[in-house]
Protein backbone atom coordinates (compact mmCIF):
# COMPACT_ATOMS: atom_id res chain seq x y z
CA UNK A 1 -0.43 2.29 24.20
CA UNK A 2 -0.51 -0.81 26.22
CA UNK A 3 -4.15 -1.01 25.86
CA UNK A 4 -4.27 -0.63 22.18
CA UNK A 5 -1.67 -3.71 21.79
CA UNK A 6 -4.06 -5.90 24.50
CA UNK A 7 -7.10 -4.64 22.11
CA UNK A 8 -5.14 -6.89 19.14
CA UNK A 9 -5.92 -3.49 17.07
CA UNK A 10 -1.99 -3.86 16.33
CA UNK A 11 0.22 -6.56 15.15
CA UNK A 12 3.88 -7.13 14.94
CA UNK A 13 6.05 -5.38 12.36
CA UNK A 14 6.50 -7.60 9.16
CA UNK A 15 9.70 -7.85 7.92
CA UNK A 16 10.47 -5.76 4.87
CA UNK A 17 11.79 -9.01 2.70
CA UNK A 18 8.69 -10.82 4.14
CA UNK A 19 6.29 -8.66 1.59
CA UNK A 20 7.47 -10.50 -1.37
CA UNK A 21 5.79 -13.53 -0.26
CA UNK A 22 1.95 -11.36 -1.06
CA UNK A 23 0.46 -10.79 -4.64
CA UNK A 24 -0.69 -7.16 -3.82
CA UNK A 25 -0.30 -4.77 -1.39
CA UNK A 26 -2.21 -1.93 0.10
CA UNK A 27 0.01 0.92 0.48
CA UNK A 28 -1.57 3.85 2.61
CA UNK A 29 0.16 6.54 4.24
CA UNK A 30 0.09 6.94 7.81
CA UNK A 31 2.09 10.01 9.62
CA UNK A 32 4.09 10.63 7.04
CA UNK A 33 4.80 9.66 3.33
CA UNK A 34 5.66 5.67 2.67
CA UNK A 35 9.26 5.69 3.43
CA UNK A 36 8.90 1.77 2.08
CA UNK A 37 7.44 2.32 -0.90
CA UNK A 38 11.01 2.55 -2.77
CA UNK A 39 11.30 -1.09 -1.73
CA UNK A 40 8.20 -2.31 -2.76
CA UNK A 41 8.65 -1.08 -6.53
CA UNK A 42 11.27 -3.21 -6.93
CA UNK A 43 9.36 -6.56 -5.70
CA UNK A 44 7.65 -8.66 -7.97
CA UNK A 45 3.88 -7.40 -6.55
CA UNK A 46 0.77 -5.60 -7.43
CA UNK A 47 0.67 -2.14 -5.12
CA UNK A 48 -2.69 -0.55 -4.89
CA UNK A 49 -2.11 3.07 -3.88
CA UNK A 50 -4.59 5.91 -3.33
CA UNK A 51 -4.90 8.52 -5.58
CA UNK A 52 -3.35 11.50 -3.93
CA UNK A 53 -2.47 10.15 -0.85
CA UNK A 54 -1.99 12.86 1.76
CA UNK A 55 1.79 12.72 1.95
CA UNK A 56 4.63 12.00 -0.57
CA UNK A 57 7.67 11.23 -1.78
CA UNK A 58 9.93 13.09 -3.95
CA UNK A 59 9.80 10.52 -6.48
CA UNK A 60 5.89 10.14 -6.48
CA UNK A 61 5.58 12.48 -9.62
CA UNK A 62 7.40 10.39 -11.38
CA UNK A 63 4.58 7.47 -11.32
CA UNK A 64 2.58 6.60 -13.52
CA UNK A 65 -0.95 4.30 -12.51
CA UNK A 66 -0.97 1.20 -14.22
CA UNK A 67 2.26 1.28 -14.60
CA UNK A 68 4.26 1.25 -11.10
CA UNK A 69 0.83 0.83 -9.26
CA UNK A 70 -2.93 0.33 -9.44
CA UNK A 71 -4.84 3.44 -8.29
CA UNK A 72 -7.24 3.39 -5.48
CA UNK A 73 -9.81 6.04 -4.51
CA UNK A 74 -8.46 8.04 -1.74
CA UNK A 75 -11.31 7.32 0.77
CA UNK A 76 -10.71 3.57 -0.37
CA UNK A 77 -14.29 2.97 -1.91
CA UNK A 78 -13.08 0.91 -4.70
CA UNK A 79 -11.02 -0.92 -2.95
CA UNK A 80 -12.69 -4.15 -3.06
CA UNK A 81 -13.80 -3.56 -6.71
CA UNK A 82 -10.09 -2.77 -7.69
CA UNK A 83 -8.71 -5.69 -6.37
CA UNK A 84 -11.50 -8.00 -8.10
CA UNK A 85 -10.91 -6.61 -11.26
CA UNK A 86 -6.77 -7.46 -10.92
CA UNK A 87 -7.08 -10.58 -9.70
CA UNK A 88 -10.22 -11.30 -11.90
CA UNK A 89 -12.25 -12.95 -8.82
């Protein structure tokens, strides 16, 4: 573990209230399903989420794209397209 943190492959934790300062973000699962992603509905930002992500919340079916987030292929392809077309750049 020691020598993945010397690598700089990992950063420090950001703060939960510290997302709201971000336009978008990219939620992917890691281990398990988001257990953030609650949160993050209820901030004023764009989520990009994959399309069947490999683990999930209760309350997933209950999403609609578009709507609560902007879908993403799950192997991220589009990713860069997707976020061109939101923020038109």
């Amino acid at each position: 573990m020691e020598e993945i943190k010397n690598s700089e492959l990992m950063k420090d934790a950001i703060p939960l209230q510290d997302f709201q300062k971000y336009k978008a973000i990219i939620e992917i699962d890691g281990n398990s399903w988001s257990s953030c992603f609650g949160s993050l509905l209820c901030m004023n930002l764009v989520i990009l989420l994959k399309i069947q992500p490999d683990w999930v919340d209760y309350s997933y079916s209950e999403l609609e794209p578009f709507a609560h987030y902007i879908p993403v292929h799950k192997n991220l392809s589009n990713l860069q397209e997707t976020y061109q077309d939101v923020f038109r750049v």
